[in-house]
N, C-alpha and C. Protein backbone atom coordinates (compact mmCIF):
# COMPACT_ATOMS: atom_id res chain seq x y z
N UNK A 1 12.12 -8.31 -17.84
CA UNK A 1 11.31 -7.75 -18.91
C UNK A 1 10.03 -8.56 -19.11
N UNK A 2 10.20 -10.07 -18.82
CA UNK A 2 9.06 -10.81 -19.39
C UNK A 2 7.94 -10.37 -18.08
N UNK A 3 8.54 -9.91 -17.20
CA UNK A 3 7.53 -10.22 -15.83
C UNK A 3 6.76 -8.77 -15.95
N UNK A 4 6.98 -8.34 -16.26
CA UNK A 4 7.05 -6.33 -16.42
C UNK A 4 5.80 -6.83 -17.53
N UNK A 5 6.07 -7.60 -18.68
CA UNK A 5 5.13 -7.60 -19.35
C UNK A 5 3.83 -8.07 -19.33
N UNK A 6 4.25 -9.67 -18.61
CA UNK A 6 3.05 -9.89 -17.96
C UNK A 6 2.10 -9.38 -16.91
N UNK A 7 2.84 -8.19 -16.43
CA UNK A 7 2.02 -7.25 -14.85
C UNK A 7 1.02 -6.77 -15.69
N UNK A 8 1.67 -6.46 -16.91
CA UNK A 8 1.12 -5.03 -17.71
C UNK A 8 -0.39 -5.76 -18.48
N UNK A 9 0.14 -7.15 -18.58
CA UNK A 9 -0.90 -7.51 -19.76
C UNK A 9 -2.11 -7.65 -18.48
N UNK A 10 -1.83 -7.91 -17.38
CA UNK A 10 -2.58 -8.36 -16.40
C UNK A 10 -3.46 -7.02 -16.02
N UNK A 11 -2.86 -6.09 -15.85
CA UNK A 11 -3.46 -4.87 -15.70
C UNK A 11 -4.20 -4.02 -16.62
N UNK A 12 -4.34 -4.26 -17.62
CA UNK A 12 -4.91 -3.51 -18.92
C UNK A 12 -5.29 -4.38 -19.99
N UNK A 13 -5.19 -5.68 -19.83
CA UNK A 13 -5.95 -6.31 -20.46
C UNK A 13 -7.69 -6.49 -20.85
N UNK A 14 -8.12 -6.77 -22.08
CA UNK A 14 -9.29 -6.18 -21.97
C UNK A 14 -10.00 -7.64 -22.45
N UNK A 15 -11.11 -7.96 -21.65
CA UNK A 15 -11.44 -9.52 -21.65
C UNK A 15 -12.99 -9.14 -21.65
N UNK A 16 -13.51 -9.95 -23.13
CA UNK A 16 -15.34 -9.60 -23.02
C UNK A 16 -16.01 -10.26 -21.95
N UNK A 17 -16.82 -9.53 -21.33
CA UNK A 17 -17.17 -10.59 -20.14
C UNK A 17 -18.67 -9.93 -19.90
N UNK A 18 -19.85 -10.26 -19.88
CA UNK A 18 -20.88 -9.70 -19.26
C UNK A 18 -21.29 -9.04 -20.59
N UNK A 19 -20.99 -9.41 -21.90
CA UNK A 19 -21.87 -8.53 -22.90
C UNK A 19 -20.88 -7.01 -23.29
N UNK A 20 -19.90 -6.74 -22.36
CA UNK A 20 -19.28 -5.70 -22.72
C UNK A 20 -17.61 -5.79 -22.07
N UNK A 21 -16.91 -4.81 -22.92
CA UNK A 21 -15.07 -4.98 -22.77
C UNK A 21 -15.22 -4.66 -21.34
N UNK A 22 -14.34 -5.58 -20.61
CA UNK A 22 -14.04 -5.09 -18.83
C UNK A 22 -12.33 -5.43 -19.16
N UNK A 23 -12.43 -3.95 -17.88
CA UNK A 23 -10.63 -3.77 -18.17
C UNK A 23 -10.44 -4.66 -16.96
N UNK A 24 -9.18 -5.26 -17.27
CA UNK A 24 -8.59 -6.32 -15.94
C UNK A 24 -7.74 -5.90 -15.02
N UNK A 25 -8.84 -5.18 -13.34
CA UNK A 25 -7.04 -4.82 -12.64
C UNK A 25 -6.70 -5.92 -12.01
N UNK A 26 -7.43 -7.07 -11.73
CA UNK A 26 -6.78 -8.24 -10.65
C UNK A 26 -7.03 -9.61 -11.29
N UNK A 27 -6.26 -10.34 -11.09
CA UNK A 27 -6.43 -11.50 -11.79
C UNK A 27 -5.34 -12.40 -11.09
N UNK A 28 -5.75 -12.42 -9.53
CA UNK A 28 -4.30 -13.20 -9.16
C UNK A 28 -5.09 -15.00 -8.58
N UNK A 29 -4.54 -15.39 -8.19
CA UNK A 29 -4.92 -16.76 -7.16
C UNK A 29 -5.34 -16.70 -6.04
N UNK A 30 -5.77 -17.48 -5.30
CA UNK A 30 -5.86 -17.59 -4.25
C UNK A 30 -4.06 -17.06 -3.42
N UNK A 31 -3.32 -17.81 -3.88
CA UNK A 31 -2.06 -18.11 -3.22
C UNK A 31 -1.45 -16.94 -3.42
N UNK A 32 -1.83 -16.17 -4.34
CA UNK A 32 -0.66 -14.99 -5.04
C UNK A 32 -1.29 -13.98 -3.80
N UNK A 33 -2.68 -14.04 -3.62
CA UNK A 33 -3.20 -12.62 -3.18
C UNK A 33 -3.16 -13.46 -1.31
N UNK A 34 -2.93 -14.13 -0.93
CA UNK A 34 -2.73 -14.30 0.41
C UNK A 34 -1.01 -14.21 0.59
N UNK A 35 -0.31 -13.91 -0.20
CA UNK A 35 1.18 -14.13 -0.12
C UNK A 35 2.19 -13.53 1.13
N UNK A 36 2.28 -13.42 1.89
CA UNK A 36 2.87 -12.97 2.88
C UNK A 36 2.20 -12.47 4.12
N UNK A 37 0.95 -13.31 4.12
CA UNK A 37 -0.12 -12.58 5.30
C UNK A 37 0.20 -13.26 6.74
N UNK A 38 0.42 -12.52 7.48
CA UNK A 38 0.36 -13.70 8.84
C UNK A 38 -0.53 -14.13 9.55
N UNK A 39 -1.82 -14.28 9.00
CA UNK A 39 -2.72 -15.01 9.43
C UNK A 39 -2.44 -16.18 9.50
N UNK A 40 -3.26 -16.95 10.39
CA UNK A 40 -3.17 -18.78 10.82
C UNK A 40 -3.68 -19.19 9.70
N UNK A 41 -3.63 -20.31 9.42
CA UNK A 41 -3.85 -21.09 8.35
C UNK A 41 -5.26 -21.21 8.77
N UNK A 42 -5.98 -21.77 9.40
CA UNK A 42 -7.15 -21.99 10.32
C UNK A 42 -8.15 -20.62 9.79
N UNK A 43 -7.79 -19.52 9.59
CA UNK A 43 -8.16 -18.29 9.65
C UNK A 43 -8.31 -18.21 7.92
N UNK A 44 -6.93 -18.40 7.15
CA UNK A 44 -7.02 -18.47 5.70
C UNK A 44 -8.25 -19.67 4.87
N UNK A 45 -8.29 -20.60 6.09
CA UNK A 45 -8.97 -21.69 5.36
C UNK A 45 -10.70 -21.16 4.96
N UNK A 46 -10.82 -20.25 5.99
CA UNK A 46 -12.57 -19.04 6.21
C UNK A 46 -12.64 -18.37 5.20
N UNK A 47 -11.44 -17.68 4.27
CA UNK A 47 -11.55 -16.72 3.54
C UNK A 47 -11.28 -17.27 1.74
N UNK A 48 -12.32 -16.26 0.98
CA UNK A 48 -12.81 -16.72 -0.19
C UNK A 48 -12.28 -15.48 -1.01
N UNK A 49 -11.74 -15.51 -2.41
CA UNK A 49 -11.16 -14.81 -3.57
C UNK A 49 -12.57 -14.50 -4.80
N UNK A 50 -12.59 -13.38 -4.58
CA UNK A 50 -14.55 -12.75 -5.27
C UNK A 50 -13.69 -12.44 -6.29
N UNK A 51 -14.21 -12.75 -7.57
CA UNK A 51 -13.70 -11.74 -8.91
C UNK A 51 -15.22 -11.07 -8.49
N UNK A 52 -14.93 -9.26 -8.81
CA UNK A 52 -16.03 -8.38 -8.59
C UNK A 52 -15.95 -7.76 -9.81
N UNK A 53 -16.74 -7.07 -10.49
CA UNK A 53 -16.76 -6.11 -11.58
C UNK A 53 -17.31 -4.71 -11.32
N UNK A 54 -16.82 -3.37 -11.54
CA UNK A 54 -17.62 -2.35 -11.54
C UNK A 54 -17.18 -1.29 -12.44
N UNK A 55 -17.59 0.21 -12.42
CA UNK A 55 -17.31 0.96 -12.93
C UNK A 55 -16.41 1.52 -12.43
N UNK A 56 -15.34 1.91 -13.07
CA UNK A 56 -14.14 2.71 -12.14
C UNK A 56 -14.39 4.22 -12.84
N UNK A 57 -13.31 5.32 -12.05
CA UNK A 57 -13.70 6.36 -12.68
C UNK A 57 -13.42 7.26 -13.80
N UNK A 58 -13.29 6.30 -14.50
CA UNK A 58 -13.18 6.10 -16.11
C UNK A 58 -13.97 6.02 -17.07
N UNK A 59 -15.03 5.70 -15.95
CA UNK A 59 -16.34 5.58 -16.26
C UNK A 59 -16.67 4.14 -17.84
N UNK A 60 -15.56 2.87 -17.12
CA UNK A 60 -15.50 1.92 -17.79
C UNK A 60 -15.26 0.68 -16.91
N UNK A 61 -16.37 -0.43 -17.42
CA UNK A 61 -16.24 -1.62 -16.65
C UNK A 61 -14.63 -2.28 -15.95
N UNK A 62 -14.59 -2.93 -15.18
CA UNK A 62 -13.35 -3.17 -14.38
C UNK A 62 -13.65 -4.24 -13.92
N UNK A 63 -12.81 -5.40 -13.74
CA UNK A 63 -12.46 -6.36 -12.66
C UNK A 63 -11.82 -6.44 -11.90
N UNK A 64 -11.80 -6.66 -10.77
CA UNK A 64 -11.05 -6.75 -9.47
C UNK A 64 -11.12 -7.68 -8.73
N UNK A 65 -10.58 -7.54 -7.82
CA UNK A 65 -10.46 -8.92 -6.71
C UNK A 65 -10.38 -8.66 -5.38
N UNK A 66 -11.16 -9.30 -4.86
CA UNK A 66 -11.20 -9.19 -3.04
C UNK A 66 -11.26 -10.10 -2.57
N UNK A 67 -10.76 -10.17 -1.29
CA UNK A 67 -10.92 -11.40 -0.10
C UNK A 67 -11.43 -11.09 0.68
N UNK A 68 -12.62 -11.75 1.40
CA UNK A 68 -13.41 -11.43 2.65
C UNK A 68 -13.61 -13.23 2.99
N UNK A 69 -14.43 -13.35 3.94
CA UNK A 69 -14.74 -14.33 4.91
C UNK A 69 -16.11 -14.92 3.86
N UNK A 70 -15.54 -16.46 4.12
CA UNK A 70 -17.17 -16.50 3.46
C UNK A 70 -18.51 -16.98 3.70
N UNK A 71 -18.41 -16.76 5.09
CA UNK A 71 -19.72 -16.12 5.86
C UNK A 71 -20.91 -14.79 4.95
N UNK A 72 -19.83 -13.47 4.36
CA UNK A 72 -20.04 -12.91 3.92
C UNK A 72 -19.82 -12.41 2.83
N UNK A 73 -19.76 -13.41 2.15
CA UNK A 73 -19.69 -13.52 0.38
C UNK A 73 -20.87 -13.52 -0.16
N UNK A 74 -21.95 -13.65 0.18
CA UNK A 74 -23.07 -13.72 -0.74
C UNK A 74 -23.69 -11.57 -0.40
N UNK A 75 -23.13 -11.22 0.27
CA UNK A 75 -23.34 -9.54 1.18
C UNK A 75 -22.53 -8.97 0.35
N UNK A 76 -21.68 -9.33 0.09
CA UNK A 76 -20.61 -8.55 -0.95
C UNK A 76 -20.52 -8.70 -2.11
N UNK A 77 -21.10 -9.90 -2.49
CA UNK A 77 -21.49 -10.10 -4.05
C UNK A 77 -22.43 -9.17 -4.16
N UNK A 78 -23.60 -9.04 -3.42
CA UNK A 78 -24.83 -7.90 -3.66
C UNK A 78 -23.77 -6.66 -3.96
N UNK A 79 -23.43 -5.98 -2.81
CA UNK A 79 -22.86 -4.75 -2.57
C UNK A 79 -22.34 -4.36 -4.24
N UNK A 80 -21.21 -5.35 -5.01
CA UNK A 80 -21.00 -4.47 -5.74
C UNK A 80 -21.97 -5.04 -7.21
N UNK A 81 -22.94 -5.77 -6.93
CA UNK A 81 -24.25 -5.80 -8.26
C UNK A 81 -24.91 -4.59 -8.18
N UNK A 82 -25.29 -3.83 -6.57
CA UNK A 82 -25.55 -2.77 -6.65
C UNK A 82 -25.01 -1.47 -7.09
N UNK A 83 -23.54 -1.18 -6.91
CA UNK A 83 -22.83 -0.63 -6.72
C UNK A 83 -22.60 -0.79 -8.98
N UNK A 84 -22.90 -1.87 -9.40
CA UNK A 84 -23.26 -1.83 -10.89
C UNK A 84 -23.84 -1.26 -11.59
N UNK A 85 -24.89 -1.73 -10.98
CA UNK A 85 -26.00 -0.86 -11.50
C UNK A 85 -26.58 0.15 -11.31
N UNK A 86 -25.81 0.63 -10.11
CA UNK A 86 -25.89 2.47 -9.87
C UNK A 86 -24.33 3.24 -11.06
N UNK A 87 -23.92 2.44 -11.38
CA UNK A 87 -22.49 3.27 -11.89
C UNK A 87 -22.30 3.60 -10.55
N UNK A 88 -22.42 3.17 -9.60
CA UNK A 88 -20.91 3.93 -8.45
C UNK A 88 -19.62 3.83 -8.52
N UNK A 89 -19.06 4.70 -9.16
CA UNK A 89 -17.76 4.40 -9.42
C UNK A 89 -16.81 4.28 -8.25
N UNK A 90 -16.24 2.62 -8.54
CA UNK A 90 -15.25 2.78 -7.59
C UNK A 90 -13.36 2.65 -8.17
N UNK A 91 -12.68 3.29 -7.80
CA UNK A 91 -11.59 3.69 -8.20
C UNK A 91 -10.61 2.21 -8.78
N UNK A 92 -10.68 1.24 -7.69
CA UNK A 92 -10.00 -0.19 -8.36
C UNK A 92 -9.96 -1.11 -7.11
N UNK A 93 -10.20 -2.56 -7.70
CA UNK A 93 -10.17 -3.45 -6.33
C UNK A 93 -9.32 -4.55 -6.22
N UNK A 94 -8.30 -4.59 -5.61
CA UNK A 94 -7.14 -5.14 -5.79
C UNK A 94 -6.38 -5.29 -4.46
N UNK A 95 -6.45 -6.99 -4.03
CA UNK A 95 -6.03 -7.09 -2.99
C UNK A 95 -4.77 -6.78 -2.09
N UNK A 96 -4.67 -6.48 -0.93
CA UNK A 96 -3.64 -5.64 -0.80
C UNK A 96 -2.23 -6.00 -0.70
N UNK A 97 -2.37 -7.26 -1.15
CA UNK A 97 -0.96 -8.02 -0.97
C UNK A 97 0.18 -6.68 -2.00
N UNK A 98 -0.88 -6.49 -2.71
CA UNK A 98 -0.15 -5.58 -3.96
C UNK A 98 0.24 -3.79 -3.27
N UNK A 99 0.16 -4.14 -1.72
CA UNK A 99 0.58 -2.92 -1.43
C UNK A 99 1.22 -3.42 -0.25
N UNK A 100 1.76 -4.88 -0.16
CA UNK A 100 3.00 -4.84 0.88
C UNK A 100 2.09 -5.20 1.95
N UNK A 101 0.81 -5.43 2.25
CA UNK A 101 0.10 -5.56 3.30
C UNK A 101 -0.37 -4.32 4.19
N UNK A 102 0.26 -3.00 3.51
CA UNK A 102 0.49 -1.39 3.99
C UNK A 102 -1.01 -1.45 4.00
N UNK A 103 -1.65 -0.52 5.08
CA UNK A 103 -3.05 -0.37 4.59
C UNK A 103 -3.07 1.72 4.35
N UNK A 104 -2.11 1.78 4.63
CA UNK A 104 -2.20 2.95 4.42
C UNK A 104 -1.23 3.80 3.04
N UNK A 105 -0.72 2.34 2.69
CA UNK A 105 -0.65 2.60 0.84
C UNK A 105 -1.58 2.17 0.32
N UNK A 106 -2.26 1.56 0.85
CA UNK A 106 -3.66 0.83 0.14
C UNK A 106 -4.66 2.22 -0.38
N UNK A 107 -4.88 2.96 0.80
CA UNK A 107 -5.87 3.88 0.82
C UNK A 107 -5.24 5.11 0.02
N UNK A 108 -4.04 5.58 0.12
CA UNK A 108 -3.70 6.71 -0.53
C UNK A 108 -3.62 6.49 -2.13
N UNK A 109 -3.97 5.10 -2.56
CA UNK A 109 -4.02 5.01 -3.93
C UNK A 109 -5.63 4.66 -4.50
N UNK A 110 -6.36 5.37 -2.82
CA UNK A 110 -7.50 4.96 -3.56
C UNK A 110 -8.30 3.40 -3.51
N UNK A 111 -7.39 2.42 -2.93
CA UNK A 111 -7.63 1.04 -3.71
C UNK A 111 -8.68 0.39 -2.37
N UNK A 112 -9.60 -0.08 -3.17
CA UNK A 112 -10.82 -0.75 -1.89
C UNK A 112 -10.23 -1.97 -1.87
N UNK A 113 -10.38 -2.63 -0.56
CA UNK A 113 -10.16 -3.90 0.01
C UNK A 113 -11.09 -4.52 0.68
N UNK A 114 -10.60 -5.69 1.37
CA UNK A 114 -11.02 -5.92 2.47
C UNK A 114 -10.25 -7.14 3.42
N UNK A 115 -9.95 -8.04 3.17
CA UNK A 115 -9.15 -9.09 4.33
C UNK A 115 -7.77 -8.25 4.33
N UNK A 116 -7.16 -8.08 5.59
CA UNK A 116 -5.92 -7.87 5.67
C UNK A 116 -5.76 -8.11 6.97
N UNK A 117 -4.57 -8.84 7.78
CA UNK A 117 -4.77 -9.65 9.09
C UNK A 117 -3.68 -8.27 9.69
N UNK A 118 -4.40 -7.33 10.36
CA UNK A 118 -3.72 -6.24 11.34
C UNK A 118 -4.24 -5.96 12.29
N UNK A 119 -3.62 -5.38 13.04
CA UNK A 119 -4.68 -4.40 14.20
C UNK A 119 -5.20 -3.16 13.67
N UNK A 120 -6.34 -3.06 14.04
CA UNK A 120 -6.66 -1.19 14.50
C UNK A 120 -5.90 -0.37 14.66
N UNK A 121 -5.78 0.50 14.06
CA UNK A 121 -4.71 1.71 13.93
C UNK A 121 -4.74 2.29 15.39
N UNK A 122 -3.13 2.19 16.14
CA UNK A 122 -3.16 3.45 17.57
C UNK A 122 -3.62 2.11 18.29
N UNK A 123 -3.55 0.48 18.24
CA UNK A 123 -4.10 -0.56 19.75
C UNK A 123 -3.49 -1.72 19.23
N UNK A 124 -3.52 -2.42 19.98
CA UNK A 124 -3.06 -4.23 19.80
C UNK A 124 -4.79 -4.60 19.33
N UNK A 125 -5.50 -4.50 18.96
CA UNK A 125 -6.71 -5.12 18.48
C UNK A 125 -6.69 -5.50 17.69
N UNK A 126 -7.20 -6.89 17.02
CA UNK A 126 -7.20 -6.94 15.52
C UNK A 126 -8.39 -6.49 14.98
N UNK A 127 -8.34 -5.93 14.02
CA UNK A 127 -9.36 -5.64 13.02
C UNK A 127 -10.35 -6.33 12.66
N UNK A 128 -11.40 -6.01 12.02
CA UNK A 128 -12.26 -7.09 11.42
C UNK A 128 -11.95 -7.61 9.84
N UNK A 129 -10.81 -6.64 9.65
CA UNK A 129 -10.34 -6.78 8.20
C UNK A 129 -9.33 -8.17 8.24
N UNK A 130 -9.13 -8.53 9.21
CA UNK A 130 -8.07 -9.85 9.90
C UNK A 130 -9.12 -10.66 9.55
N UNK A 131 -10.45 -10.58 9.54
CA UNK A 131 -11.49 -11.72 9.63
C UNK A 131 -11.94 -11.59 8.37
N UNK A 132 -11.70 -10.66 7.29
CA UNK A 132 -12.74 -10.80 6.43
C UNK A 132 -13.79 -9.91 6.25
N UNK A 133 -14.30 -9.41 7.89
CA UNK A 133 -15.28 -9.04 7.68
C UNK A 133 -15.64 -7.71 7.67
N UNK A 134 -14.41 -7.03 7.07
CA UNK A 134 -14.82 -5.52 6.96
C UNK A 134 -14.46 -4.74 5.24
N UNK A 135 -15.46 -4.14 4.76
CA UNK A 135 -14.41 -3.78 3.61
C UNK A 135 -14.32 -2.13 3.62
N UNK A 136 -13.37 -1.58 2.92
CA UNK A 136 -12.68 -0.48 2.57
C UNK A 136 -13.46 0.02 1.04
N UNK A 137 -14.11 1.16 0.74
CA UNK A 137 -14.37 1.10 -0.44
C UNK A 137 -14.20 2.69 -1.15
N UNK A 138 -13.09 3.13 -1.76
CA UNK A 138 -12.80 4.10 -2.24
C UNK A 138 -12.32 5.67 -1.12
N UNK A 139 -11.31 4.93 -0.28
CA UNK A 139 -10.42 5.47 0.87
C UNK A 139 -10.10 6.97 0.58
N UNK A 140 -10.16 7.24 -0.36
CA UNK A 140 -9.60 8.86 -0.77
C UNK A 140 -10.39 9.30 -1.17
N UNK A 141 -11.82 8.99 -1.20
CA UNK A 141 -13.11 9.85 -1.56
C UNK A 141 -13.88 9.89 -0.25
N UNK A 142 -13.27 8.46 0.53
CA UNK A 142 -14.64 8.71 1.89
C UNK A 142 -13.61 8.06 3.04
N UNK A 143 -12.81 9.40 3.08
CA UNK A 143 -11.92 9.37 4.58
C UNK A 143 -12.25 8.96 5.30
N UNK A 144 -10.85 8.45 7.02
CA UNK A 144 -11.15 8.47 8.23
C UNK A 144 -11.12 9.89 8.37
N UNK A 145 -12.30 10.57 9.16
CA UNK A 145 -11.72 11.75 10.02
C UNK A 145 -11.90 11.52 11.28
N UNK A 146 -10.92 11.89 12.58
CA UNK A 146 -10.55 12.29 13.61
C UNK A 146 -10.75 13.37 14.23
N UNK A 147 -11.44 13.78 15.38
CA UNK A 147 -11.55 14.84 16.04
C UNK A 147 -10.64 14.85 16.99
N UNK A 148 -9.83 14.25 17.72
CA UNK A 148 -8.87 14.67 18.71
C UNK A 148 -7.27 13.39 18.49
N UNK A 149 -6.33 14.17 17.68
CA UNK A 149 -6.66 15.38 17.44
C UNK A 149 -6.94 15.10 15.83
N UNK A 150 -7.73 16.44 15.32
CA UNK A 150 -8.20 16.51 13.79
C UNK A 150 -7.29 16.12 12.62
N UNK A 151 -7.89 15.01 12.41
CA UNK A 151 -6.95 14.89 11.50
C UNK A 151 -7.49 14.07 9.80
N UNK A 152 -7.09 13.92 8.90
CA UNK A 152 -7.95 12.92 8.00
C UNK A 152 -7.15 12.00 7.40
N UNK A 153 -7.13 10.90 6.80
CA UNK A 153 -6.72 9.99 6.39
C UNK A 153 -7.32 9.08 5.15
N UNK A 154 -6.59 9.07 4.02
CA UNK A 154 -5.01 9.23 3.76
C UNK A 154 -5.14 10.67 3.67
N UNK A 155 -3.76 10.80 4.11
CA UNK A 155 -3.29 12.22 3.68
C UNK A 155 -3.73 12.54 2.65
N UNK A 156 -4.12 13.95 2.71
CA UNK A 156 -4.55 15.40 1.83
C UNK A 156 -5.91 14.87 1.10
N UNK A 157 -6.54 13.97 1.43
CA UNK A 157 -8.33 13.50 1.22
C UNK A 157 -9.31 14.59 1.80
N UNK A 158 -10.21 14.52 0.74
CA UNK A 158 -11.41 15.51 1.44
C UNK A 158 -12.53 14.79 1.19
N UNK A 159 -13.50 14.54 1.86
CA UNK A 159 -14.79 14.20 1.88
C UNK A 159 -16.16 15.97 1.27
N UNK A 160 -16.68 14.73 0.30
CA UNK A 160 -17.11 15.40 -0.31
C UNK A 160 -18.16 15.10 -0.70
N UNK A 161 -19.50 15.31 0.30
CA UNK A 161 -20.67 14.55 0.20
C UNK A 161 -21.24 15.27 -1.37
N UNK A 162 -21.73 13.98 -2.28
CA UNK A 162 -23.15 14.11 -3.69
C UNK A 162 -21.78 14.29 -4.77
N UNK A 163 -20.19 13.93 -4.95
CA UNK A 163 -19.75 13.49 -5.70
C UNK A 163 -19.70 12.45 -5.91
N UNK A 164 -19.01 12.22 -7.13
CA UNK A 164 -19.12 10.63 -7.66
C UNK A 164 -18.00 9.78 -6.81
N UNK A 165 -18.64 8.14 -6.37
CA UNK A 165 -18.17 7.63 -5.16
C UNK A 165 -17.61 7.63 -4.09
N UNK A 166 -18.94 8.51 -3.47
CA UNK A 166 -18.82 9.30 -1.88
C UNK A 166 -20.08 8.34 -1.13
N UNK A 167 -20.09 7.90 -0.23
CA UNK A 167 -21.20 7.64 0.51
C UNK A 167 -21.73 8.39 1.67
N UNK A 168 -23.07 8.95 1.24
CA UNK A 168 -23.89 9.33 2.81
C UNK A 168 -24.87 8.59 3.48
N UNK A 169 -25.21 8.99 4.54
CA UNK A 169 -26.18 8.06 5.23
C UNK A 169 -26.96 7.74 3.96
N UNK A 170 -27.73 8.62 3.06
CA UNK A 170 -28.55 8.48 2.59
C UNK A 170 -28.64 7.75 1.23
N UNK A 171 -27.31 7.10 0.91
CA UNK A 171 -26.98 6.08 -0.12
C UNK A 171 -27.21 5.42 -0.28
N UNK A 172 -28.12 4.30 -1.35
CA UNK A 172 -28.75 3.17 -1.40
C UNK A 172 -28.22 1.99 -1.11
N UNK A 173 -26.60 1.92 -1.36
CA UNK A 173 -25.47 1.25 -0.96
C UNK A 173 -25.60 0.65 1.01
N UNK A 174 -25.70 2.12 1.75
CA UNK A 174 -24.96 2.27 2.66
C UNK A 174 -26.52 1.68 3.40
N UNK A 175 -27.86 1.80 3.03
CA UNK A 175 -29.06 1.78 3.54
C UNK A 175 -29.09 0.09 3.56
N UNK A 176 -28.78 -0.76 2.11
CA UNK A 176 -29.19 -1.72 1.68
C UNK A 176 -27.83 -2.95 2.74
N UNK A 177 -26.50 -2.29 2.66
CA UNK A 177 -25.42 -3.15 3.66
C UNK A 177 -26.07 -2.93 5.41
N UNK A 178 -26.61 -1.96 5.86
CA UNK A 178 -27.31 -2.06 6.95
C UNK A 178 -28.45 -2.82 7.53
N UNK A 179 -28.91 -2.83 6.44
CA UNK A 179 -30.32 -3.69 6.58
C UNK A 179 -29.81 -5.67 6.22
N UNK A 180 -28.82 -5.50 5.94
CA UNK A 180 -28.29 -6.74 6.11
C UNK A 180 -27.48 -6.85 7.00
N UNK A 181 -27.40 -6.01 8.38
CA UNK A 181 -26.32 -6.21 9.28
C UNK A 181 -24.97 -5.71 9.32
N UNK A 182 -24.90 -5.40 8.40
CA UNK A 182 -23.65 -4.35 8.49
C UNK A 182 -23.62 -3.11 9.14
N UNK A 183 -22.43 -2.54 9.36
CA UNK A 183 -22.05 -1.12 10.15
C UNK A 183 -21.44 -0.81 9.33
N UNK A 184 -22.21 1.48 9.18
CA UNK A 184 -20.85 1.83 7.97
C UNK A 184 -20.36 2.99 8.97
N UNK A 185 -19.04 2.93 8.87
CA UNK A 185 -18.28 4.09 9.69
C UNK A 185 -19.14 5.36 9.87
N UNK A 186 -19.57 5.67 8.89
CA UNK A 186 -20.31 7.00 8.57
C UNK A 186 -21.31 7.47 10.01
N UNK A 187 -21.48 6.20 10.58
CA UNK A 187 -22.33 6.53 11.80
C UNK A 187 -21.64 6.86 12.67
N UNK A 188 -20.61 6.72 13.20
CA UNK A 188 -19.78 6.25 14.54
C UNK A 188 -19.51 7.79 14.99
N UNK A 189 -19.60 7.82 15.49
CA UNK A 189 -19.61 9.55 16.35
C UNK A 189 -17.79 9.79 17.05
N UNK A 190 -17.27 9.08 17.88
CA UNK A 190 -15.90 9.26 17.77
C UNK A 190 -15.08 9.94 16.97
N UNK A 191 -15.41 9.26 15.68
CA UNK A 191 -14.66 9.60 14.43
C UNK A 191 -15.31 9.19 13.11
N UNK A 192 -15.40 9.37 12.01
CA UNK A 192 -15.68 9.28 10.89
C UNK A 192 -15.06 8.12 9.87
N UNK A 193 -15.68 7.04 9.98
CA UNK A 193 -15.22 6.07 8.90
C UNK A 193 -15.78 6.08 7.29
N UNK A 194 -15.55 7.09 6.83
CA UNK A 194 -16.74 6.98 5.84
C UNK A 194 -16.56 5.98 4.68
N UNK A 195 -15.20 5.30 4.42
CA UNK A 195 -15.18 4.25 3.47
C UNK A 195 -15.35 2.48 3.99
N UNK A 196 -15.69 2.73 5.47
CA UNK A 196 -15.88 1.17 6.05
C UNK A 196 -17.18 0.94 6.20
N UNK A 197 -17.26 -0.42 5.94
CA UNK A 197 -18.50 -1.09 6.48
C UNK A 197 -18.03 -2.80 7.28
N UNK A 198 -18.74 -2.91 8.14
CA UNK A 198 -18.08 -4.30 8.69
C UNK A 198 -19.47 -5.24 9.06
N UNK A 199 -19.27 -6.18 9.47
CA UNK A 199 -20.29 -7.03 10.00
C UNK A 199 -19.59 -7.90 11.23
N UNK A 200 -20.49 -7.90 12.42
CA UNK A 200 -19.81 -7.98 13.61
C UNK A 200 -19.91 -10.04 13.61
């Protein structure tokens, strides 16, 4: 019961921060949110714990938490100052330890990420999300799609370019992570990444 309570206070807690109430979805440690990863230690020692803030689609401030590499922590701090001050709403950011390391419970709830030490879906490759250096940002608004064979991901997602937190080429988001070196799925002709961006 006590632990149930503390999830709860952790999750809906409301903490003044920035001049206005931000609801709290993440608030873990370093240690809590790397908890069962099998990355090398060597590999964990690269990667940095961002408290981020944005609008979720509630259309009310939020805190969250991500892990990326911190090579590219000062790229992702921008991303979501921008992503602020556009109101781009993003659904919640909460590392994925809180989904078992699943990345594909990650996405069907919506939830943006980014470090998670796996391969590429369908190969023995690891990801860039193993490094840090890729993030996930609102998975059930801006699917993988697949042309052979057709398929989209997470299940029953539709992409839906000029709703609220969708990215197109033509997004200030997606223009401003490019011009700093990033790649957003949205280009890749194979298939359709439309909620990734990575840096090689």
């Amino acid at each position: 019961m006590k632990k149930f309570i503390f999830l709860l206070v952790i999750l809906v807690s409301i903490n003044l921060l920035g001049g206005g109430l931000t609801i709290v979805d993440s608030n873990m440690s370093f240690e809590e949110a790397t908890k069962g990863t099998k990355a090398p230690k060597e590999l964990l020692d690269s990667i940095v714990l961002l408290d981020v803030v944005y609008y979720s689609t509630d259309n009310k401030k939020h805190q969250g938490q991500i892990l990326v590499h911190k090579t590219v922590e000062e790229d992702v701090k921008y991303f979501f100052q921008m992503a602020l001050e556009e109101k781009f709403p993003i659904k919640q950011v909460i590392p994925i330890v809180s989904y078992a390391w699943d990345d594909d419970a990650s996405m069907s709830a919506n939830n943006s990420s980014a470090f998670n030490y796996r391969f590429i879906a369908g190969t023995t490759r690891l990801s860039n999300h193993s490094f840090g250096k890729a993030i996930d940002i609102n998975p059930y608004f801006n699917p993988v799609i697949y042309k052979d064979p057709p398929k989209t991901s997470p299940k029953g997602a539709k992409y839906k370019p000029g709703n609220p937190g969708v990215f197109t080429a033509d997004s200030r988001i997606v223009k401003e992570m490019k011009k700093r070196g990033w790649r957003w799925g949205g280009d890749w002709t194979s298939l359709k990444d439309y909620h990734h961006f990575d840096k090689p």
